[in-house]
Protein backbone atom coordinates (compact mmCIF):
# COMPACT_ATOMS: atom_id res chain seq x y z
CA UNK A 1 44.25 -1.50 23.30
CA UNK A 2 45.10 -4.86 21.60
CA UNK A 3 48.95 -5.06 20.68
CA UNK A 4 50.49 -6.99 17.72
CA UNK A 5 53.95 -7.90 17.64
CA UNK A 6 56.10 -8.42 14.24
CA UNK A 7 54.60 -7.07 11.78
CA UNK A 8 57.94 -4.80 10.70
CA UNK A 9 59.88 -7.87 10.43
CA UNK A 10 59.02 -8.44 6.50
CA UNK A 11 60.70 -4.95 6.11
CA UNK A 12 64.04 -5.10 8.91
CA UNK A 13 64.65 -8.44 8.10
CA UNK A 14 67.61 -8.52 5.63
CA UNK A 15 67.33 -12.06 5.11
CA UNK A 16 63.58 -11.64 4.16
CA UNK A 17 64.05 -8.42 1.93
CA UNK A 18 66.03 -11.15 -0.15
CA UNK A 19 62.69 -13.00 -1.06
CA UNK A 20 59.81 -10.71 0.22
CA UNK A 21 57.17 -12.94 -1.43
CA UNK A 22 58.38 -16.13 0.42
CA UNK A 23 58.50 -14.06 3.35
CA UNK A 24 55.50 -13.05 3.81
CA UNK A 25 54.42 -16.30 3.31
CA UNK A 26 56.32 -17.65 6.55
CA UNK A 27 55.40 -14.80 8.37
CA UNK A 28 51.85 -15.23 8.05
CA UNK A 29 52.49 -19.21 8.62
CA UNK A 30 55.15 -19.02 11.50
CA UNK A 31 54.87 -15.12 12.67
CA UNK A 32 57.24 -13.54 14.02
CA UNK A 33 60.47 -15.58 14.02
CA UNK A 34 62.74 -14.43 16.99
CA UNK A 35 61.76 -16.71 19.67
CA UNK A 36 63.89 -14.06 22.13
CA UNK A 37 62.49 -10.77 20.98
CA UNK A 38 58.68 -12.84 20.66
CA UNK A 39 59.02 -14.01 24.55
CA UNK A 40 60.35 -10.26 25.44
CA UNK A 41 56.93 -8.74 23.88
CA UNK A 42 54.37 -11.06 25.76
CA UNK A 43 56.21 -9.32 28.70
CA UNK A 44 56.05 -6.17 27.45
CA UNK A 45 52.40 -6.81 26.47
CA UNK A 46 50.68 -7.54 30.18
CA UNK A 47 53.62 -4.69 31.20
CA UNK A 48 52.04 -1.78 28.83
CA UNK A 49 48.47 -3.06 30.72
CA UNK A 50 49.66 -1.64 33.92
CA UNK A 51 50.34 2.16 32.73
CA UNK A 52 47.04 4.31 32.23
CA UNK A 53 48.37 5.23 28.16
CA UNK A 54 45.83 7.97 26.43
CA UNK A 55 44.94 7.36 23.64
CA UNK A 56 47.36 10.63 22.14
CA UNK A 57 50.03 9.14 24.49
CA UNK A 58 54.01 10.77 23.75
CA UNK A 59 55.98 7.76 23.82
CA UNK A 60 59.84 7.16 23.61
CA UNK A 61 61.24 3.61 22.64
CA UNK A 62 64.88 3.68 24.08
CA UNK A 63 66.94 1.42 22.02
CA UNK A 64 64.54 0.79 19.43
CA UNK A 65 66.35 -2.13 17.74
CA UNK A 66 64.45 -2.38 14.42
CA UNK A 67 61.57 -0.68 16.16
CA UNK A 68 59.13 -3.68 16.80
CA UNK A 69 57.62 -1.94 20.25
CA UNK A 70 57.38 1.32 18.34
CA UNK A 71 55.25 -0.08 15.48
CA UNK A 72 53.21 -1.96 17.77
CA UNK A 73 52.22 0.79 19.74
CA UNK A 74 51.79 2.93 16.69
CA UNK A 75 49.63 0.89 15.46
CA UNK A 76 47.72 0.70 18.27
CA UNK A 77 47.37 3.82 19.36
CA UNK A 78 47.15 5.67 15.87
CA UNK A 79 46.22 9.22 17.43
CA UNK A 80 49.89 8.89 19.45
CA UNK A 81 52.77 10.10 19.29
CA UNK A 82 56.24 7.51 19.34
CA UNK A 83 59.62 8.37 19.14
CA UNK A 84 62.00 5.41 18.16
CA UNK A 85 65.95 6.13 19.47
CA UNK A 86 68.61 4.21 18.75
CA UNK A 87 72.52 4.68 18.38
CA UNK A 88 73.00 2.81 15.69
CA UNK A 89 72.63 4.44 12.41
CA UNK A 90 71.94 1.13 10.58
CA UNK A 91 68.95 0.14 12.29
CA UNK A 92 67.61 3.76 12.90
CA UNK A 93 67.85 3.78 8.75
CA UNK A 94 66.14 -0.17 8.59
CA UNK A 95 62.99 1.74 10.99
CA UNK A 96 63.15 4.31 8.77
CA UNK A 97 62.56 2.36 5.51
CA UNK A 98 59.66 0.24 7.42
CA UNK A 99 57.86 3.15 8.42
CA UNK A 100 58.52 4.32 4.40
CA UNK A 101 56.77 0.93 3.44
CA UNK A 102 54.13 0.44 6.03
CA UNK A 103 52.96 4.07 5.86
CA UNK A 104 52.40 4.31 9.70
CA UNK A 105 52.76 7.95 9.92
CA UNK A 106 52.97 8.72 13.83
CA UNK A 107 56.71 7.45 14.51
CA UNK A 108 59.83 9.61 14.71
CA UNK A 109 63.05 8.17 14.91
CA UNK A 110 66.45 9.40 16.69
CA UNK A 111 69.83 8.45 16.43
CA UNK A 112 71.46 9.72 19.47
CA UNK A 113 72.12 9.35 23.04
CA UNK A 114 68.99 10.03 25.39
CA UNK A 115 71.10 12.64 26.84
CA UNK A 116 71.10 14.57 23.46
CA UNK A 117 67.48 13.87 23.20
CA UNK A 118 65.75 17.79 22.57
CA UNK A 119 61.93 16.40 23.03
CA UNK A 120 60.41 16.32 26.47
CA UNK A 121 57.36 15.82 28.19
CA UNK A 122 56.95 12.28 27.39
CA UNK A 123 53.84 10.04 29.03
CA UNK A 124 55.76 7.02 28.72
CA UNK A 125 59.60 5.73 27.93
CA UNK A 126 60.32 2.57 28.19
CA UNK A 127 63.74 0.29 27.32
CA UNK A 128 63.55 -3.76 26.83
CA UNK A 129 66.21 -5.47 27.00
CA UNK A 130 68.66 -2.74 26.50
CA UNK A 131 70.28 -1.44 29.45
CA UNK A 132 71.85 -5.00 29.94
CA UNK A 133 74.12 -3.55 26.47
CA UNK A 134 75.28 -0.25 28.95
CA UNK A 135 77.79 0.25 31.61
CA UNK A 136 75.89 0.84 34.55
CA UNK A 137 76.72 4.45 34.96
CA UNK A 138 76.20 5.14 32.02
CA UNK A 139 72.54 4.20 32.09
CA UNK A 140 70.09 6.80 31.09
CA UNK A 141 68.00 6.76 34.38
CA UNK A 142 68.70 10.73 34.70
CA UNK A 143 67.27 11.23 31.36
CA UNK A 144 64.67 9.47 31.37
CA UNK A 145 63.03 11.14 34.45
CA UNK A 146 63.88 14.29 32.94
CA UNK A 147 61.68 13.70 30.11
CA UNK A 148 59.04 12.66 31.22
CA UNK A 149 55.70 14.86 32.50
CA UNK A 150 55.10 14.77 36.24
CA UNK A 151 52.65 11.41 35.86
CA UNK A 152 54.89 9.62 33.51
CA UNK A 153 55.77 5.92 33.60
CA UNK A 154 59.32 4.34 33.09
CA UNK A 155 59.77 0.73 32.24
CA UNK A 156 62.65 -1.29 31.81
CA UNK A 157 63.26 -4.88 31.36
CA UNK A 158 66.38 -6.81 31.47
CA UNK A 159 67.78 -10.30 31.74
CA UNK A 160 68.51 -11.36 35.41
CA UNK A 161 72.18 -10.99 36.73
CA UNK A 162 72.75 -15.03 36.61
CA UNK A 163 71.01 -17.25 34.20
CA UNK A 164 69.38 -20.67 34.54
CA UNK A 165 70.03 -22.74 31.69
CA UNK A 166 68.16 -26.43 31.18
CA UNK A 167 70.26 -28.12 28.47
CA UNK A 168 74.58 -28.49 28.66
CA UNK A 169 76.04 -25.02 28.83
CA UNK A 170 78.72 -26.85 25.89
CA UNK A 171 75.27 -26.48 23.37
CA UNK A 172 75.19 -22.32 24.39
CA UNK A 173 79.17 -21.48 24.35
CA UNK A 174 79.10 -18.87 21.26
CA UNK A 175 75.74 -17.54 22.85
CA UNK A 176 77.83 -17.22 26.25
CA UNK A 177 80.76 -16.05 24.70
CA UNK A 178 78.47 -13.15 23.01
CA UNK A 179 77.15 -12.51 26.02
CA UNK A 180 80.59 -11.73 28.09
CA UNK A 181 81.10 -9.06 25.62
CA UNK A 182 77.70 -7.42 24.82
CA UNK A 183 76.18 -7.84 28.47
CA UNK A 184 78.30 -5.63 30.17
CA UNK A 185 75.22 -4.46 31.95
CA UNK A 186 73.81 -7.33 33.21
CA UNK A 187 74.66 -6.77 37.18
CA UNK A 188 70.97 -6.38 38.78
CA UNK A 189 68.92 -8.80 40.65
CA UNK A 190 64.98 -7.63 41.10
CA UNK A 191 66.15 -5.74 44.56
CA UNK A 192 68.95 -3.96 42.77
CA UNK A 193 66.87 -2.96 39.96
CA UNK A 194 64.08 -1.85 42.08
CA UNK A 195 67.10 0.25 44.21
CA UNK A 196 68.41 2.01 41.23
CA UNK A 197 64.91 3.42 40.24
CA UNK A 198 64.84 4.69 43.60
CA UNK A 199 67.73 6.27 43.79
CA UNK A 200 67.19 7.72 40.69
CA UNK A 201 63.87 9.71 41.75
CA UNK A 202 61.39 7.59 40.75
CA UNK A 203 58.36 5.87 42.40
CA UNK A 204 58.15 1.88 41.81
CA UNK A 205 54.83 1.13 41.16
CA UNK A 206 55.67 -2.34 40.05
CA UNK A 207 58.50 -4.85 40.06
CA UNK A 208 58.24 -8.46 38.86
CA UNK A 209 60.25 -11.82 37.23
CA UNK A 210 59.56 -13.22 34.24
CA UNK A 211 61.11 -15.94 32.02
CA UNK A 212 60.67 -19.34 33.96
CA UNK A 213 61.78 -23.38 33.39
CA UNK A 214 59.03 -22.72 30.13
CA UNK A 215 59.84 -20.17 28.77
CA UNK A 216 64.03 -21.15 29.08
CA UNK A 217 62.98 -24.55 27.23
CA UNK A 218 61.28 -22.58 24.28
CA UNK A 219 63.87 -20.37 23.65
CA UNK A 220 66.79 -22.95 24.12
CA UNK A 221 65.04 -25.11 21.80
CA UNK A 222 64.43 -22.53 19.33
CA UNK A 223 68.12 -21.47 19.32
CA UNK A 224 69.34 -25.28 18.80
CA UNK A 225 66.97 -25.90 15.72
CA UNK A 226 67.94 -22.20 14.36
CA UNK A 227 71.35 -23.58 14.16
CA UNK A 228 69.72 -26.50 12.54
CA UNK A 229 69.02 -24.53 9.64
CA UNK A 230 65.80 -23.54 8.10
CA UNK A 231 63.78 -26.89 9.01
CA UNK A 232 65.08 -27.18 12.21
CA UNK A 233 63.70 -23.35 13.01
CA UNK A 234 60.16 -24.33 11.18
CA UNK A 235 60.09 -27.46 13.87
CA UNK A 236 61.22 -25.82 16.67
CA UNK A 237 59.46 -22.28 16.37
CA UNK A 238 55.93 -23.53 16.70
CA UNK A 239 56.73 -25.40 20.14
CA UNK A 240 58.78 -22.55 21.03
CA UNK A 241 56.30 -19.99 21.16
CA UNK A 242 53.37 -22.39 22.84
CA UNK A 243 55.85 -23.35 25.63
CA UNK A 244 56.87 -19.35 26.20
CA UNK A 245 52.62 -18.59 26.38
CA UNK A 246 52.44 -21.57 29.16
CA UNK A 247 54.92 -19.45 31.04
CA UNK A 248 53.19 -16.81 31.08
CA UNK A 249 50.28 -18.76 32.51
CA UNK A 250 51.77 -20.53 34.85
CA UNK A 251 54.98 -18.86 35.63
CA UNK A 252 55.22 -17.86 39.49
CA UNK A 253 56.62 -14.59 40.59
CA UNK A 254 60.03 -16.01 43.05
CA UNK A 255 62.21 -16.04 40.03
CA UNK A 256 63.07 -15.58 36.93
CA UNK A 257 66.15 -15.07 34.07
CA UNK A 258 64.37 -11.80 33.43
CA UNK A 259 63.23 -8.89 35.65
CA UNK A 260 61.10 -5.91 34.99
CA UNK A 261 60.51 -2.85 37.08
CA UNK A 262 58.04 0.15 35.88
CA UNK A 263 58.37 3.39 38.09
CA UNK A 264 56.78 6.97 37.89
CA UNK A 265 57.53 10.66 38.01
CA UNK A 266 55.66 11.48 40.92
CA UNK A 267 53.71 14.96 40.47
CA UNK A 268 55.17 17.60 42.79
């Protein structure tokens, strides 16, 4: 199973729906522009290697965003089946219109809580970089075991509980200030992550950092030519994304400003 990453962007970007002709034509110069959400799926990538997925998987994406994971497991695995949830309405209805537009037929989208969630029996659910956004009791652990057949796999990523930054903090203060607000989740070292799947039924079949001194340069870079304006992000981007592959060659497992554990439904 090969996965591609970005290919939705053209139609979920609202800056690029502005000129779809010129976007296209950085997107198949540059790729896929978010340096954060491009680093997040070369994790998810080697992740999805370590789950046995048939080939007419049932998949859930739990906070689909603009559904990048969905699509690129659709697309992969064309005889599956992948449900893309989400809460908010806006991007459920951007997925909506690229799956109109691409004509990928095996994605169904939600907009609810996982809770509310009617479908069951799912091979595989998985959550990047979400649960960080949720109060920690409020996480959908519960309902994600629930839903998934006796077999099934549950991944989640998130961002570390502290960060390690390379440049001045003073360059990231909007980013930090963002991230006091949004990250109300963020509270789990590997251990604690690893603890909560536990506790929550599941089996941990695998529990790792990612994110390194690379990968941190790439995306800090990235961010400060972003701000740069459009030049600054065609300078940056290509650097960006070579140092975030080195990381993931060279990066060793002690630590990380990311953490990943997958667990399973054990069969009774």
């Amino acid at each position: 199973m090969e996965l591609t990453f970005g290919t939705a962007q053209i139609y979920t970007s609202e800056r690029m729906k502005k000129a779809p002709k010129l976007a296209k034509l950085f997107h198949k110069v540059f790729g896929y522009t978010n340096v954060g959400n491009y680093a997040r799926f070369t994790v998810f990538k080697e992740m999805v290697k370590k789950i046995p997925l048939k080939a007419d998987a049932k998949i859930l994406d739990l906070g689909t965003g603009y559904g990048e994971y969905s699509f690129s497991l659709a697309q992969a695995l064309p005889q599956s089946e992948v449900h893309s949830l989400d809460i908010d309405k806006e991007r459920i209805n951007s997925v909506n219109e690229a799956i109109s537009r691409s004509g990928i037929e095996n994605i169904n989208t939600h907009c609810k809580l996982t809770e509310d969630l009617e479908e069951k029996e799912f091979d595989f659910i998985f959550s990047i970089d979400v649960f960080e956004h949720i109060a920690p009791e409020q996480m959908p652990f519960k309902a994600a075991y629930d839903r998934l057949k006796p077999g099934g796999h549950f991944m989640v990523k998130i961002p570390y509980v502290t960060q390690r930054t390379i440049f001045p903090e003073k360059y990231f203060e909007d980013h930090h200030e963002w991230l006091e607000d949004e990250h109300i989740g963020q509270v789990y070292d590997l251990h604690g992550l690893e603890t909560r799947f536990i506790e929550e039924g599941f089996k941990v079949v695998h529990a790792s950092y990612s994110d390194g001194w690379y990968a941190r340069l790439g995306w800090e870079l990235a961010y400060l030519g972003k701000k740069a304006g459009v030049i600054g992000q065609m300078l940056t981007l290509p650097l960006a994304k070579m140092l975030i592959h080195f990381d993931r060659m060279f990066h060793v497992n002690t630590w990380g400003n990311a953490i990943q554990v997958i667990g399973i439904k054990e069969k009774k």
